[in-house]
N, C-alpha and C. Protein backbone atom coordinates (compact mmCIF):
# COMPACT_ATOMS: atom_id res chain seq x y z
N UNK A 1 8.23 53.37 -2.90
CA UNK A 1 7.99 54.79 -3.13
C UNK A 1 7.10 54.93 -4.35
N UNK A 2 5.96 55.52 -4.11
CA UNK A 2 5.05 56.12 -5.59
C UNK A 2 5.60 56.16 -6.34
N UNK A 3 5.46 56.17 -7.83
CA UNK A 3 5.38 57.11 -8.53
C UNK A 3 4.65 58.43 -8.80
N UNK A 4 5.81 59.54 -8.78
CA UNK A 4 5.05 61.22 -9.26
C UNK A 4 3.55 60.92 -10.19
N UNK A 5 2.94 61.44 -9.44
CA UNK A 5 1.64 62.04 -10.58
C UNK A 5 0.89 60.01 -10.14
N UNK A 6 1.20 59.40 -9.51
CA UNK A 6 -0.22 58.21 -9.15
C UNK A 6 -0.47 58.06 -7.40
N UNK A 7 -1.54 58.13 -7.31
CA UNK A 7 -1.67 57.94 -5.47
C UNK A 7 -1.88 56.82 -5.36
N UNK A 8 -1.28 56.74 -4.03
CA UNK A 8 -0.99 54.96 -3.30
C UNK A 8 -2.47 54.96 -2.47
N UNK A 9 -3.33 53.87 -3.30
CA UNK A 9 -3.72 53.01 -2.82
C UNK A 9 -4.05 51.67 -2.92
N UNK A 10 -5.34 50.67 -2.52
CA UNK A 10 -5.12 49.27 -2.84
C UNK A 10 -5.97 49.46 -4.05
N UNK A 11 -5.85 48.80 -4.99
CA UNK A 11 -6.52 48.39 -6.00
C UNK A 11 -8.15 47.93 -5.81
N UNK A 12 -8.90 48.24 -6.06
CA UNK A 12 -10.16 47.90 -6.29
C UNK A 12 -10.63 46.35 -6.49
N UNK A 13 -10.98 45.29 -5.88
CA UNK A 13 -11.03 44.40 -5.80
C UNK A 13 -12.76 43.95 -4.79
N UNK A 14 -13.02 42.49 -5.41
CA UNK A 14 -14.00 42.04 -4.91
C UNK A 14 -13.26 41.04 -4.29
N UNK A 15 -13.19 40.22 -2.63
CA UNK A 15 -13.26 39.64 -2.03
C UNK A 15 -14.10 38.62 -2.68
N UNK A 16 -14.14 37.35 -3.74
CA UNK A 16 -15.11 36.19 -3.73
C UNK A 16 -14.21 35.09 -4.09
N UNK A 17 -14.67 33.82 -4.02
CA UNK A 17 -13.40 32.38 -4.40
C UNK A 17 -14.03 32.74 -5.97
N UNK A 18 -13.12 31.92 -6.63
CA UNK A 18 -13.12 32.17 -8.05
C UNK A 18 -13.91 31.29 -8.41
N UNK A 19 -14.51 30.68 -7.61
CA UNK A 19 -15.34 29.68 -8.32
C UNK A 19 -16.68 30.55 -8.65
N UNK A 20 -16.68 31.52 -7.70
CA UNK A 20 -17.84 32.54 -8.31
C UNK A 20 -18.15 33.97 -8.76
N UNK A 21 -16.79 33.89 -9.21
CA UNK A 21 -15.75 35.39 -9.52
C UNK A 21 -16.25 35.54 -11.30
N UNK A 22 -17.10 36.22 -11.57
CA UNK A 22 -17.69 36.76 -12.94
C UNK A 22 -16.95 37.10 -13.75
N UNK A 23 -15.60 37.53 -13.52
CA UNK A 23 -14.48 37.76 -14.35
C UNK A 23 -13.86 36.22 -14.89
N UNK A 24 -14.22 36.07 -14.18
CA UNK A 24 -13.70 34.05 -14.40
C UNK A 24 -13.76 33.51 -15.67
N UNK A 25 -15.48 33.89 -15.87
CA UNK A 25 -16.02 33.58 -16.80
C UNK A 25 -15.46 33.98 -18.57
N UNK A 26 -14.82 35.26 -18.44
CA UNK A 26 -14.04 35.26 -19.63
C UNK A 26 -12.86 35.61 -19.92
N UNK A 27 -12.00 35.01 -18.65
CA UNK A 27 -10.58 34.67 -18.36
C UNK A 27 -10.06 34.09 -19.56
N UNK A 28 -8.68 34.60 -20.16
CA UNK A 28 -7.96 33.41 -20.66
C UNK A 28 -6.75 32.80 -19.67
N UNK A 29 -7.18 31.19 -20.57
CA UNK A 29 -6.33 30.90 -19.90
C UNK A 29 -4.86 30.41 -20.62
N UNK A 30 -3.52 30.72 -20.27
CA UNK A 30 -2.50 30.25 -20.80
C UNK A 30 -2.12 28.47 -20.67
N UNK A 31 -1.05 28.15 -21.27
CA UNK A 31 -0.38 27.13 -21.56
C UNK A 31 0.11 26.78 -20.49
N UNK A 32 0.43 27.03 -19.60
CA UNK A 32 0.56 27.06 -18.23
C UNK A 32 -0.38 26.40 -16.99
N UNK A 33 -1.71 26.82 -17.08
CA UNK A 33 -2.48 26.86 -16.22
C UNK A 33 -2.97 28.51 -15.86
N UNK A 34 -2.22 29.53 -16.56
CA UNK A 34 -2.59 31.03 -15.75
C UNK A 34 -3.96 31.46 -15.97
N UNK A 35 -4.87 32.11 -15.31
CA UNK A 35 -6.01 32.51 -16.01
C UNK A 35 -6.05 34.58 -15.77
N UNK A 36 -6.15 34.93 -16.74
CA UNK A 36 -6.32 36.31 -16.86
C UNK A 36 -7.25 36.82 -17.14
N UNK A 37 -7.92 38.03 -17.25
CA UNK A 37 -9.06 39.13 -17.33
C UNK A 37 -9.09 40.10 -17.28
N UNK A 38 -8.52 40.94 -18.69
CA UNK A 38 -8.09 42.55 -18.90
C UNK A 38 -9.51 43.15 -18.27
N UNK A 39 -9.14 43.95 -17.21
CA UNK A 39 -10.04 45.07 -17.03
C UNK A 39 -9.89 46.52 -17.33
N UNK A 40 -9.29 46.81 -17.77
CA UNK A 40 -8.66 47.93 -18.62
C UNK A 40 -7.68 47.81 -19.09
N UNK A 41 -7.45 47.85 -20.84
CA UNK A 41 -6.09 47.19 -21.71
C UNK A 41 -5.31 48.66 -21.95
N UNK A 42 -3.73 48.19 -21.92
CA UNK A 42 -3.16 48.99 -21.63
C UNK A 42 -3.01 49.23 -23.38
N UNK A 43 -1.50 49.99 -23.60
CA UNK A 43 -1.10 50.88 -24.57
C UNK A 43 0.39 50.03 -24.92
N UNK A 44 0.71 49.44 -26.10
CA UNK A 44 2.49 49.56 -26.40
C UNK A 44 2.15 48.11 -26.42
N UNK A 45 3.82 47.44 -25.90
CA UNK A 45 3.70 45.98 -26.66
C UNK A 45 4.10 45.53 -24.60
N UNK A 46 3.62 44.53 -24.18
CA UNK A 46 3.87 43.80 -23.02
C UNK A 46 5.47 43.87 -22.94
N UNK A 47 5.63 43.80 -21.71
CA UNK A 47 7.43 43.55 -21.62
C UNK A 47 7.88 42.34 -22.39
N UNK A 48 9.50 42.21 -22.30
CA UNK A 48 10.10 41.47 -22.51
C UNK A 48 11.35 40.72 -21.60
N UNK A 49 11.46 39.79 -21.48
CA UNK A 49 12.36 39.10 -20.50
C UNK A 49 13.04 40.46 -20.44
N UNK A 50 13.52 40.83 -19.18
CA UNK A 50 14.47 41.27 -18.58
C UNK A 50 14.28 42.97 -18.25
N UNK A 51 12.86 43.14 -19.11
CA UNK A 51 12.75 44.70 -19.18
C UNK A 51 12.11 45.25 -17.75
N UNK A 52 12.07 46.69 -17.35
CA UNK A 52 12.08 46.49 -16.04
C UNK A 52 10.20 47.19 -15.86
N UNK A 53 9.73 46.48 -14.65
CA UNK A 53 8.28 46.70 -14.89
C UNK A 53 7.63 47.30 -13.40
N UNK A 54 7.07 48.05 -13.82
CA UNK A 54 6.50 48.43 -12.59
C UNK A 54 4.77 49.05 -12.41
N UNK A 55 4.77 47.97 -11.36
CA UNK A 55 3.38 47.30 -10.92
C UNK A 55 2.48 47.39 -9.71
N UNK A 56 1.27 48.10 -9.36
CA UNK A 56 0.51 47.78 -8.34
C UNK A 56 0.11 46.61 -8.18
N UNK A 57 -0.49 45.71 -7.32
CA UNK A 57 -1.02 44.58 -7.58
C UNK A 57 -1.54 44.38 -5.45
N UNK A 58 -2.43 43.53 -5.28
CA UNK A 58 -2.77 43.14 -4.31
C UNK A 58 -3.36 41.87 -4.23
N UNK A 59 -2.56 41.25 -3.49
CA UNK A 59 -3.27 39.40 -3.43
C UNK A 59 -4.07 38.81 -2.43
N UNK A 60 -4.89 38.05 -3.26
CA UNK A 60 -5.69 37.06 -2.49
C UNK A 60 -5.59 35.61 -2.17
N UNK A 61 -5.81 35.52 -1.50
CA UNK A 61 -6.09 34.06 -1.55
C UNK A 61 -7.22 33.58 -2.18
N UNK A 62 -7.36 32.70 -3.41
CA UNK A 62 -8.56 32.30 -3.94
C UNK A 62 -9.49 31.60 -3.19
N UNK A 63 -9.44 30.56 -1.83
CA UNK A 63 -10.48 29.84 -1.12
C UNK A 63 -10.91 30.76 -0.54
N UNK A 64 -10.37 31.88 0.34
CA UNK A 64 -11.56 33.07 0.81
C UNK A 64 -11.47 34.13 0.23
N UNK A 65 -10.58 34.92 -0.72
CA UNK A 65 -10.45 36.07 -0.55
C UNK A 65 -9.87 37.14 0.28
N UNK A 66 -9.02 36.73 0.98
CA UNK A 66 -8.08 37.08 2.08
C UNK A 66 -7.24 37.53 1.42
N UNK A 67 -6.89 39.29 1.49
CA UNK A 67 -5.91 39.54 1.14
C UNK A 67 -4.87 39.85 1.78
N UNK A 68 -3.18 39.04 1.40
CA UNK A 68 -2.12 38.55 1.67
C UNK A 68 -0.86 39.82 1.77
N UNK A 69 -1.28 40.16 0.87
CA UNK A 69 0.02 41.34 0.76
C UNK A 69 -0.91 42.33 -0.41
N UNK A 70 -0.13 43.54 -0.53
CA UNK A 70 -0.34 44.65 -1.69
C UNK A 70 0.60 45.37 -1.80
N UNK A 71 0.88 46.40 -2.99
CA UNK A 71 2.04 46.99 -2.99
C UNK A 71 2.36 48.80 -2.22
N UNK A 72 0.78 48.50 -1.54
CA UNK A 72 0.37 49.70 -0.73
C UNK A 72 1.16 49.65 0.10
N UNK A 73 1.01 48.30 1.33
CA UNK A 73 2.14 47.75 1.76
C UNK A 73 2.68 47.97 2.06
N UNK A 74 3.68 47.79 0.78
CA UNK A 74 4.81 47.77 0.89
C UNK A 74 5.92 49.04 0.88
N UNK A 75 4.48 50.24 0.61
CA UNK A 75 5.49 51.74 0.91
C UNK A 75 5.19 52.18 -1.10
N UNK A 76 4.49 51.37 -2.01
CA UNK A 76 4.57 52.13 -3.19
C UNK A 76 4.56 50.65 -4.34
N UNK A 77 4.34 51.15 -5.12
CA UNK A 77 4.75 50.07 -6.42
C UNK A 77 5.64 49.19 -6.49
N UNK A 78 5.56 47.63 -7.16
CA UNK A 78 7.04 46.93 -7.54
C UNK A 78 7.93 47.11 -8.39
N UNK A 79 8.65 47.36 -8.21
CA UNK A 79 10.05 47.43 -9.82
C UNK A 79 10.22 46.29 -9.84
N UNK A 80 10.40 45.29 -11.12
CA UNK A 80 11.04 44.37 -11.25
C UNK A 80 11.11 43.85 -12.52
N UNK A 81 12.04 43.19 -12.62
CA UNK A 81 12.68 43.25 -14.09
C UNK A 81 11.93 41.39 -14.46
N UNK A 82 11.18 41.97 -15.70
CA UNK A 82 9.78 40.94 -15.61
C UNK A 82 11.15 39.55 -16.32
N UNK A 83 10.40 38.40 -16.03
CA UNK A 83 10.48 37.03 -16.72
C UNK A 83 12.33 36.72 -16.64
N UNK A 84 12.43 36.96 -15.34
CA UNK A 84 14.30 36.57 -14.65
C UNK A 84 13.65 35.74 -13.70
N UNK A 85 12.49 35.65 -12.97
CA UNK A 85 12.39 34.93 -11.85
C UNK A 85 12.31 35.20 -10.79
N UNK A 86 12.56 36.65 -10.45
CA UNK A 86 12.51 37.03 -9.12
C UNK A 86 11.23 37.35 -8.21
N UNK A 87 9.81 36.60 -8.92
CA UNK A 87 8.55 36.71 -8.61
C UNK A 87 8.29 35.42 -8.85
N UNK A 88 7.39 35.08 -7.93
CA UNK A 88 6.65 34.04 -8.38
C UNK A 88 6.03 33.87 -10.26
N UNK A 89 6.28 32.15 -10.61
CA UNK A 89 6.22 31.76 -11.57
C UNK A 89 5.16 32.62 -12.25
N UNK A 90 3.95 32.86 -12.14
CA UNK A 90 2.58 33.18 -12.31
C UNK A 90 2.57 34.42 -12.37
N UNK A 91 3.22 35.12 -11.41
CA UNK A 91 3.43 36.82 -11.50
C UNK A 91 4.29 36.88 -12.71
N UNK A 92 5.28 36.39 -12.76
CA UNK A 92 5.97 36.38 -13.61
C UNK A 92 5.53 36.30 -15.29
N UNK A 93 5.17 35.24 -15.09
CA UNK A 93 4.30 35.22 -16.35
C UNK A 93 3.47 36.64 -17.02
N UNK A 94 2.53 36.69 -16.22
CA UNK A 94 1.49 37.95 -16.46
C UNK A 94 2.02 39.26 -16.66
N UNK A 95 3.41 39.84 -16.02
CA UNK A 95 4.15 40.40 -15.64
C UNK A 95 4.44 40.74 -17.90
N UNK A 96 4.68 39.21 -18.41
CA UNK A 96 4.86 39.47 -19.90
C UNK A 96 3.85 39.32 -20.76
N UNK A 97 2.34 39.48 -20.24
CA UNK A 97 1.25 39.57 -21.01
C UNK A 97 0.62 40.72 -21.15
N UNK A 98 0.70 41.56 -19.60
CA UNK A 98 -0.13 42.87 -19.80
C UNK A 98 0.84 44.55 -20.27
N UNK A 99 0.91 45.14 -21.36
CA UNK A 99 1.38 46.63 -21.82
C UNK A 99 0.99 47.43 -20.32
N UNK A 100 2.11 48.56 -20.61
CA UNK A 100 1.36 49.42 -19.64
C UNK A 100 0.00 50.26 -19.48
N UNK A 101 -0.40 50.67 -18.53
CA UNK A 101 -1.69 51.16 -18.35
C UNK A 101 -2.81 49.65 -18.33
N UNK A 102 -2.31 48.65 -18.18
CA UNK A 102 -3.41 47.53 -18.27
C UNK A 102 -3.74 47.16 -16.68
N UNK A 103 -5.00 47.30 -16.59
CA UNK A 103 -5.68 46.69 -15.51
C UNK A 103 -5.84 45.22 -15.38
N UNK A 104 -5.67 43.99 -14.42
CA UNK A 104 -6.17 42.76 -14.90
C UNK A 104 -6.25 42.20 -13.94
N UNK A 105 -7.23 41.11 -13.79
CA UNK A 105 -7.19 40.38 -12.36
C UNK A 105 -6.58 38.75 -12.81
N UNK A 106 -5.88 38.07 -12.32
CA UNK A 106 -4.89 36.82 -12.36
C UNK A 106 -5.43 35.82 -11.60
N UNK A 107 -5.37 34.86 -12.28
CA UNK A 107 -5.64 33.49 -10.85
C UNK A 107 -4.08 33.02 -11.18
N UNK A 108 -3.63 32.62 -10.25
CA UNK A 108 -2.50 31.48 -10.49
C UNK A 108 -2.72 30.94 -9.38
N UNK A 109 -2.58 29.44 -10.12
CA UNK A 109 -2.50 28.07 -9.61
C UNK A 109 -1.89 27.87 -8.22
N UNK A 110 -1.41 26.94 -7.37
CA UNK A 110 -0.44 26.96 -6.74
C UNK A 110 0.57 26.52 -7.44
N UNK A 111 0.57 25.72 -8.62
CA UNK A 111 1.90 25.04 -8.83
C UNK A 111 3.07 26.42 -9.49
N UNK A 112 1.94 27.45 -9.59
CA UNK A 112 2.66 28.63 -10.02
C UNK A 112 3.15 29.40 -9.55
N UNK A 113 2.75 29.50 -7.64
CA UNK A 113 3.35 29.98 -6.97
C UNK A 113 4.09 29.62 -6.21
N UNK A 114 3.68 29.36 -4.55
CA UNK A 114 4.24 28.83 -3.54
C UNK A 114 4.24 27.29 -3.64
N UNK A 115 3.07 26.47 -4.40
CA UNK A 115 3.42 24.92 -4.42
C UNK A 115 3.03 24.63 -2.70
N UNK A 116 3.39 23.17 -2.93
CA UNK A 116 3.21 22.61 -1.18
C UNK A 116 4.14 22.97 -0.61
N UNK A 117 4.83 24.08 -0.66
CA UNK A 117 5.63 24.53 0.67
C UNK A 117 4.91 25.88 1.21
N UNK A 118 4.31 26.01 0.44
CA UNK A 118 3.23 27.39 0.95
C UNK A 118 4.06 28.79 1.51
N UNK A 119 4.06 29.78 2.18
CA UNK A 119 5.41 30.65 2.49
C UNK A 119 4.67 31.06 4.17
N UNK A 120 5.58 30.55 4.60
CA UNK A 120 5.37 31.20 6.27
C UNK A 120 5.21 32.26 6.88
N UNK A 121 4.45 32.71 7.39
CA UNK A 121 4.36 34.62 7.84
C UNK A 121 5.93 34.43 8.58
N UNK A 122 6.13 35.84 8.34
CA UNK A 122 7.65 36.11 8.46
C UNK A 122 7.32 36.91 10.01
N UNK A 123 6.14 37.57 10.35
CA UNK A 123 6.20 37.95 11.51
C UNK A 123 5.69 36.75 12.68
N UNK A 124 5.73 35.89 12.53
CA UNK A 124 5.31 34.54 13.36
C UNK A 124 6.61 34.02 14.02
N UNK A 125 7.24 34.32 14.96
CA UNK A 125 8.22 33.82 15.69
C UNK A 125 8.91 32.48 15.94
N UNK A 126 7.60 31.72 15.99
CA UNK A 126 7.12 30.27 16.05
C UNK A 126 7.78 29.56 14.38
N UNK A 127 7.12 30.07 13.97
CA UNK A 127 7.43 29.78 12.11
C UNK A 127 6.58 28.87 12.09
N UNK A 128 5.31 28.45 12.74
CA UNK A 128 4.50 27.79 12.39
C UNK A 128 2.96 28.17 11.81
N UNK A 129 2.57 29.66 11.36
CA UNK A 129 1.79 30.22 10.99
C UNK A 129 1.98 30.69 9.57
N UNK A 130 1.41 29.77 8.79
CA UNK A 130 1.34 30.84 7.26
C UNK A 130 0.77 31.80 6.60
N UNK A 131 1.45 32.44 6.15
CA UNK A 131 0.97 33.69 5.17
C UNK A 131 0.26 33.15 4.20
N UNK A 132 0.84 32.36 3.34
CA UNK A 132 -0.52 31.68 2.04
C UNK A 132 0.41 30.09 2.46
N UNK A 133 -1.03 29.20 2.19
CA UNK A 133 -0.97 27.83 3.11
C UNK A 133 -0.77 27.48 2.02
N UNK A 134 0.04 26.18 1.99
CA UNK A 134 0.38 25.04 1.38
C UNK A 134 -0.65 24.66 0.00
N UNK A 135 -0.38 24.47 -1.10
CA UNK A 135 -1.11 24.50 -2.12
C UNK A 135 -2.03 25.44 -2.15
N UNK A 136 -2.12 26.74 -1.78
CA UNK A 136 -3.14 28.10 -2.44
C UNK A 136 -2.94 28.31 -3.37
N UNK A 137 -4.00 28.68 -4.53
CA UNK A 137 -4.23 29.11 -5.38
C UNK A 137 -4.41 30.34 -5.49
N UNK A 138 -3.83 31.42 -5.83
CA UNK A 138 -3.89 33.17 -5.50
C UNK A 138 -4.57 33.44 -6.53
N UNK A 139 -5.16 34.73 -6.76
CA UNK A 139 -5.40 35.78 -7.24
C UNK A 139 -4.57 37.14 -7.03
N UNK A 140 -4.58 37.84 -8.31
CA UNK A 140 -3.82 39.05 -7.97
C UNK A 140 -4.74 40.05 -8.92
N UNK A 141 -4.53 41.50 -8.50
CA UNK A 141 -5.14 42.30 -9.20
C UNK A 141 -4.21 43.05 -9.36
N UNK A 142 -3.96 44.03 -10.70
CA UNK A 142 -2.20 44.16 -10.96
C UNK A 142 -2.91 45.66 -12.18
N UNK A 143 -2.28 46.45 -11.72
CA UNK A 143 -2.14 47.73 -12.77
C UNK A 143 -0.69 47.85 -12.71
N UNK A 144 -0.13 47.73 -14.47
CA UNK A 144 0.95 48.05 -14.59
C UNK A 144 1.17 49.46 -14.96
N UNK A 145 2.11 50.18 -14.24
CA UNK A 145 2.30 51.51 -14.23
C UNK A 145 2.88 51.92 -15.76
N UNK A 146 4.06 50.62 -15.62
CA UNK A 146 5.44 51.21 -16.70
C UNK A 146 5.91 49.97 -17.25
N UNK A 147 6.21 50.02 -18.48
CA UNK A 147 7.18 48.64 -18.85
C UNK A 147 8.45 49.80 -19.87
N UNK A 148 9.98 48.97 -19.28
CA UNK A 148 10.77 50.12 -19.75
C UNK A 148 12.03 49.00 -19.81
């Protein structure tokens, strides 16, 4: 469900592999492996383990640019209570770097997300079709609404 006073749509994004993604270029990158790129910096101090956060975001796959999921989606924004785990490692992470009102585009690794088990489309009957394949490397583009 929205939030009052923001309209649901996907985030603004370029479709390219990151190998030729211009934002790339003055990414930081964390201790981790994460690479980030404020495109509009938010206001206040980034969350803190456990505080609860809520986030647009829409993913890619970094080898084409295929996007995987968004929170359009999913009917509205994510709530989630940043750096418990209940997101991938990498979301997670970023989740405690950007204040609210911050725009940013993310690479994470695979070892940060799915890893070699990759996650299976859930509408594939078969269970032999994946949603993001085995060692992908994602991108996400993420406006945080709220950190509270």
């Amino acid at each position: 469900m929205p939030l009052a006073g923001h309209a649901q749509q996907t985030l603004t994004t370029t479709a390219v592999p990151a190998t030729t993604d211009s934002l790339l270029s003055r990414a930081i990158t964390t201790a981790s492996g994460l690479r980030y790129a404020i495109r509009q910096p938010g206001s206040g101090t980034p969350a803190q383990p456990g505080d609860r956060v809520t986030v647009h975001y829409t993913g890619l796959l970094a080898a084409d640019g295929r996007i995987f999921d968004t929170s359009v989606q999913q009917g509205g924004p994510l709530k989630v209570k940043a750096g418990r785990g209940v997101v991938i490692k990498g979301f997670d992470e970023a989740l405690l770097l950007l204040p609210a009102g911050s725009r940013a585009r993310i690479w994470i690794p695979a070892a940060l997300a799915y890893g070699p088990k990759g996650r299976l489309d859930p509408d594939d009957e078969a269970g032999k079709r994946y949603l993001i394949p085995p060692d992908a490397d994602l991108i996400f583009e993420l406006e945080v609404l709220k950190v509270k």
